[in-house]
Protein backbone atom coordinates (compact mmCIF):
# COMPACT_ATOMS: atom_id res chain seq x y z
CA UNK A 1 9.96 -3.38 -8.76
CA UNK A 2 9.16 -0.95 -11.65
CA UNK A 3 5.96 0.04 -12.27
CA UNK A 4 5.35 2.90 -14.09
CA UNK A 5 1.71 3.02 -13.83
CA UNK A 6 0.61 2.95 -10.19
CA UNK A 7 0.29 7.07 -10.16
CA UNK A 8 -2.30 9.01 -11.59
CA UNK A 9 -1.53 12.53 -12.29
CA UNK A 10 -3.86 15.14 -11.69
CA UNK A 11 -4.22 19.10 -11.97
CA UNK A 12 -4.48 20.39 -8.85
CA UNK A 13 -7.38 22.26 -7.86
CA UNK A 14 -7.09 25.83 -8.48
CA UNK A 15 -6.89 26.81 -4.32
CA UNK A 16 -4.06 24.23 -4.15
CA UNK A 17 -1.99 25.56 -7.54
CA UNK A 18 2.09 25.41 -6.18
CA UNK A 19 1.53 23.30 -3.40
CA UNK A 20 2.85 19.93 -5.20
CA UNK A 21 6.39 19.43 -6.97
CA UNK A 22 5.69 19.88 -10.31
CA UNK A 23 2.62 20.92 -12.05
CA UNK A 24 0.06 17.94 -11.23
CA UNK A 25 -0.62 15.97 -8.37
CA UNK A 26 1.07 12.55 -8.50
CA UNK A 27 -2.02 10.31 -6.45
CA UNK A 28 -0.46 7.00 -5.11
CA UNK A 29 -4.56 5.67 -4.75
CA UNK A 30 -5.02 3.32 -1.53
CA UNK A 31 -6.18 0.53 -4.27
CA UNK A 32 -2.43 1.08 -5.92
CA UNK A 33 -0.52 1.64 -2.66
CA UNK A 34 -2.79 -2.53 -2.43
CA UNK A 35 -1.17 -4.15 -5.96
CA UNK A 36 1.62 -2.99 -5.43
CA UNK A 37 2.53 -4.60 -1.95
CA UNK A 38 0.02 -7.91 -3.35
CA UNK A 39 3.18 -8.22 -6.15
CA UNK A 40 5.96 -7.51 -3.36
CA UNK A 41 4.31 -10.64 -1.63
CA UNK A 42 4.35 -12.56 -4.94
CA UNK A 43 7.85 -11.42 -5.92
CA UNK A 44 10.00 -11.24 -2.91
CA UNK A 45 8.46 -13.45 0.35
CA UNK A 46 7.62 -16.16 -1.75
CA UNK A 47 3.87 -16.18 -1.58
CA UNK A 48 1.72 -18.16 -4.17
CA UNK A 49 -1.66 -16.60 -3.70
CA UNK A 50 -2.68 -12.86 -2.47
CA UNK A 51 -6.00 -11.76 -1.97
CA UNK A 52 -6.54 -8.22 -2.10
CA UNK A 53 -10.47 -6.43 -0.65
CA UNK A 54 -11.08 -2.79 -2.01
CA UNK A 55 -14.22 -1.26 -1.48
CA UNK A 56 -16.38 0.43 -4.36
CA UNK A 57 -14.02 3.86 -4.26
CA UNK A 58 -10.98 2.18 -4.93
CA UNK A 59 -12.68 0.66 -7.88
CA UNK A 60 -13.32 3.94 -9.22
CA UNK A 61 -10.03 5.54 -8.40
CA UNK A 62 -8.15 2.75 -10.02
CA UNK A 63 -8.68 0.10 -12.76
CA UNK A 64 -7.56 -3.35 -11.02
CA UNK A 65 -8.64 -5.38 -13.71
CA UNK A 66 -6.33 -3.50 -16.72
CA UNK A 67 -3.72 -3.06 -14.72
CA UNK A 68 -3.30 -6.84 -13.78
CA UNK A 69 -3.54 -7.12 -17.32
CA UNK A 70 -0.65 -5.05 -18.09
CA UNK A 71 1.11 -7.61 -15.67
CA UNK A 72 0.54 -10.60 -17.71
CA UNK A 73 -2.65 -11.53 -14.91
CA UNK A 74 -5.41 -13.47 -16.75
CA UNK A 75 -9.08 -13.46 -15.15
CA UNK A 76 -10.35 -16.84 -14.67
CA UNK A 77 -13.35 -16.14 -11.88
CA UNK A 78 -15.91 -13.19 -11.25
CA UNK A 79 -16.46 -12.18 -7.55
CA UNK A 80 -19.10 -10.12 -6.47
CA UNK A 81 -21.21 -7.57 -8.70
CA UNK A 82 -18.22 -5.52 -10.09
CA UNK A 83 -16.52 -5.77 -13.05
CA UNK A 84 -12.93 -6.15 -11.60
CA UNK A 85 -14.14 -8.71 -8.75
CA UNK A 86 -12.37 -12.25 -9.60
CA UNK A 87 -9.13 -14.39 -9.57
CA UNK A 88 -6.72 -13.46 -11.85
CA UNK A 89 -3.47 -15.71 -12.67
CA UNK A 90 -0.36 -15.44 -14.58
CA UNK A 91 1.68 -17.78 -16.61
CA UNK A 92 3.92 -19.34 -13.12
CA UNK A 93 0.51 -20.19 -11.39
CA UNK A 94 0.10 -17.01 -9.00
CA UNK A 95 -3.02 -15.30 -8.17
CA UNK A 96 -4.59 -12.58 -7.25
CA UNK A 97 -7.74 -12.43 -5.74
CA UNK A 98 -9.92 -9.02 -6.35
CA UNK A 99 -12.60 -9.75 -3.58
CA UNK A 100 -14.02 -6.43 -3.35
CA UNK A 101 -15.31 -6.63 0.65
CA UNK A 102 -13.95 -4.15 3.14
CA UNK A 103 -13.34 -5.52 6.95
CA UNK A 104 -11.02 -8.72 5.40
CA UNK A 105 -7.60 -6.72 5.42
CA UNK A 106 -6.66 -4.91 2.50
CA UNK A 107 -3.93 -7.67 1.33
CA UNK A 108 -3.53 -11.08 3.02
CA UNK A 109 -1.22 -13.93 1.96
CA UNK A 110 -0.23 -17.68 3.26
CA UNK A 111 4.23 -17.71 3.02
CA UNK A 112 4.34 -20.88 5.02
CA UNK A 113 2.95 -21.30 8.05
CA UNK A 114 2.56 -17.15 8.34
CA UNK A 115 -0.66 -15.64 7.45
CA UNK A 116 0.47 -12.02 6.52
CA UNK A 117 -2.12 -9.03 6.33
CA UNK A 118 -1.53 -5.50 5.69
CA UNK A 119 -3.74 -2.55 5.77
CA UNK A 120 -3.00 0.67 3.01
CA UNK A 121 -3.64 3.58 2.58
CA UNK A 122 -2.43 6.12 -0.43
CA UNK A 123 -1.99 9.33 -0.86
CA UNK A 124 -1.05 12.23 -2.61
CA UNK A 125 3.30 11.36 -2.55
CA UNK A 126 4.44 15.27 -3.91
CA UNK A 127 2.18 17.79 -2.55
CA UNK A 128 3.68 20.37 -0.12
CA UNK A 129 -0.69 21.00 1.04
CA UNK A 130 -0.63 20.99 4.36
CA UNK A 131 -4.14 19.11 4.89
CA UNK A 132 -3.01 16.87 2.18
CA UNK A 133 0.58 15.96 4.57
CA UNK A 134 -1.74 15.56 7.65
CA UNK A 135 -3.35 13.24 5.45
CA UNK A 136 -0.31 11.04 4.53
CA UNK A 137 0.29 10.83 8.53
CA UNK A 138 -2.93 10.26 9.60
CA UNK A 139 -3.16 7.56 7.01
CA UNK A 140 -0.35 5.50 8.51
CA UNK A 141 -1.89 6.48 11.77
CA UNK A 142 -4.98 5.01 11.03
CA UNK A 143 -3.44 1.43 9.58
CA UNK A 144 -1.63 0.97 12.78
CA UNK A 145 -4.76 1.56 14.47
CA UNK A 146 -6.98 -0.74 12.27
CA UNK A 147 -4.08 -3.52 12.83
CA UNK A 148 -3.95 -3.02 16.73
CA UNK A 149 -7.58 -3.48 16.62
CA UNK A 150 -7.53 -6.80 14.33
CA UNK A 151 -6.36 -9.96 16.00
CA UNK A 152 -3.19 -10.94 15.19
CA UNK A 153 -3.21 -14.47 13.02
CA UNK A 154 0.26 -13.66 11.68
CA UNK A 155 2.46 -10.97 10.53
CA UNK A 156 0.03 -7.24 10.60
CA UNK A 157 1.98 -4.42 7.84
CA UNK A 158 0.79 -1.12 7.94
CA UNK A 159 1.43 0.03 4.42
CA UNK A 160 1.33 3.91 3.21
CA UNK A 161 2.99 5.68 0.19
CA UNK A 162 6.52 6.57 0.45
CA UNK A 163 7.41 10.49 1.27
CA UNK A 164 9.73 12.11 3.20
CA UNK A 165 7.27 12.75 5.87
CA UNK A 166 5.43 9.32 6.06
CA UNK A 167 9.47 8.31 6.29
CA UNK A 168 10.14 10.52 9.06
CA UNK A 169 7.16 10.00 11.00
CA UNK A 170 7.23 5.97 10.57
CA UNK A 171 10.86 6.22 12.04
CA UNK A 172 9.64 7.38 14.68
CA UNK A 173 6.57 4.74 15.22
CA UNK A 174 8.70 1.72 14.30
CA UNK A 175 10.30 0.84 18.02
CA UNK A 176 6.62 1.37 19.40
CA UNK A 177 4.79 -0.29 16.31
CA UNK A 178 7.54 -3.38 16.82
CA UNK A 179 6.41 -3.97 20.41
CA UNK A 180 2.98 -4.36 19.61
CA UNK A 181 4.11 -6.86 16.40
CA UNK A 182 2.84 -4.39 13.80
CA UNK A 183 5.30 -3.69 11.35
CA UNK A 184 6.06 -0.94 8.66
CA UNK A 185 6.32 -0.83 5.25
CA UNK A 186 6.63 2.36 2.73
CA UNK A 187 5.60 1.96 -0.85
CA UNK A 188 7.51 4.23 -3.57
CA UNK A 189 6.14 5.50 -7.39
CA UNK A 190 7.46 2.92 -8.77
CA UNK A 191 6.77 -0.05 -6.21
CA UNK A 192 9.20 -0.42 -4.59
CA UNK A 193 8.94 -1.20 -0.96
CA UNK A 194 11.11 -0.17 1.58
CA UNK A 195 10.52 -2.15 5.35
CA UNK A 196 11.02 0.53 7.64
CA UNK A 197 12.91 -1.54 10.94
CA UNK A 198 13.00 -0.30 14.52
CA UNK A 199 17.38 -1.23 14.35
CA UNK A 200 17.51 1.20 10.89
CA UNK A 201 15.13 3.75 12.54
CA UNK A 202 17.31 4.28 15.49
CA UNK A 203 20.80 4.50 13.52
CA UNK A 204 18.97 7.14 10.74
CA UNK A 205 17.31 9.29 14.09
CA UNK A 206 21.06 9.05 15.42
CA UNK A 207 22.55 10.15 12.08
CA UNK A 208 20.20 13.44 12.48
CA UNK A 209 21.99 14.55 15.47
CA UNK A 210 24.87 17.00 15.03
């Protein structure tokens, strides 16, 4: 994956000035932290169809419609009373459904017999805030949660934005999260994806020790 538009970079606000890498905030929004694992599903585990649900706030945080664009994604269908609402398609017959109603999972696919569904949240992915880090955690925090509460139809991915902290602290969840059939995944800038495994979180935690 490389997408170079999935971050929106903002000034910080003037209490929070040297508490990011950088002079802006780089925002990984939850509805961009959504395409990005919708065309990991597409592009890697061999899914036809996604269907992503945002609610009203990720509309306005991100433009879904011009953004699919940018990806070659026609609109073909409207759904609901927003603009972006709809089924878009591309040129090798996958789509991407905009249904803009929270409670459906965030992104949910058919790869064979395997219904997958992941909730996301996003996140500010280079601030050194403290209430914005204790944000990034309780964001994965809160997927897991939404996912242990959801009956299981298939595979259930928690999905957050990639940091150094979200890494560390899903290492640490993985072996639990695994147990319980929830899995991990970490999305970067760019996104990329990175599964985070219960083996690979063990052998990194033993790496750590000296």
């Amino acid at each position: 994956m490389d997408f170079e538009d999935l971050v929106t970079a903002l000034a910080p606000p003037p209490n929070w000035a040297g508490k990011s890498d950088g002079p802006h905030e780089r925002h990984l929004y939850e509805g961009a932290v959504m395409l990005a694992y919708a065309m990991h599903l597409l592009r890697t585990q061999g899914a036809r169809d996604v269907r992503i649900h945002p609610d009203g706030e990720h509309g306005k945080q991100f433009d879904f419609a011009a953004w699919l664009g940018r990806r070659e994604f026609t609109k073909f269908s409207s759904l609901g009373s927003t603009s972006y609402g709809g089924v878009y398609r591309n040129s090798a017959g996958q789509t991407i459904t905009v249904h803009p109603k929270p409670g459906l999972g965030d992104v949910v696919a058919e790869v064979g017999n395997c219904v997958i569904s992941a909730e996301c949240k996003g996140g500010i992915i280079n601030t050194r805030h403290a209430g914005q880090v204790s944000r990034l955690y309780r964001g994965l925090c809160e997927t897991i949660g939404l996912l242990m509460a959801t009956p299981s139809q298939g595979r259930q991915i928690a999905v957050v934005p990639l940091t150094e902290s979200t890494l560390r602290l899903a290492e640490r969840l993985a072996p639990r999260c695994a147990v319980a059939g929830i899995e991990i995944a970490l999305v970067g800038s760019y996104g990329e994806v990175m599964e985070v495994k219960p083996q690979a979180a063990g052998e990194l935690a033993a790496e750590r020790i000296p």
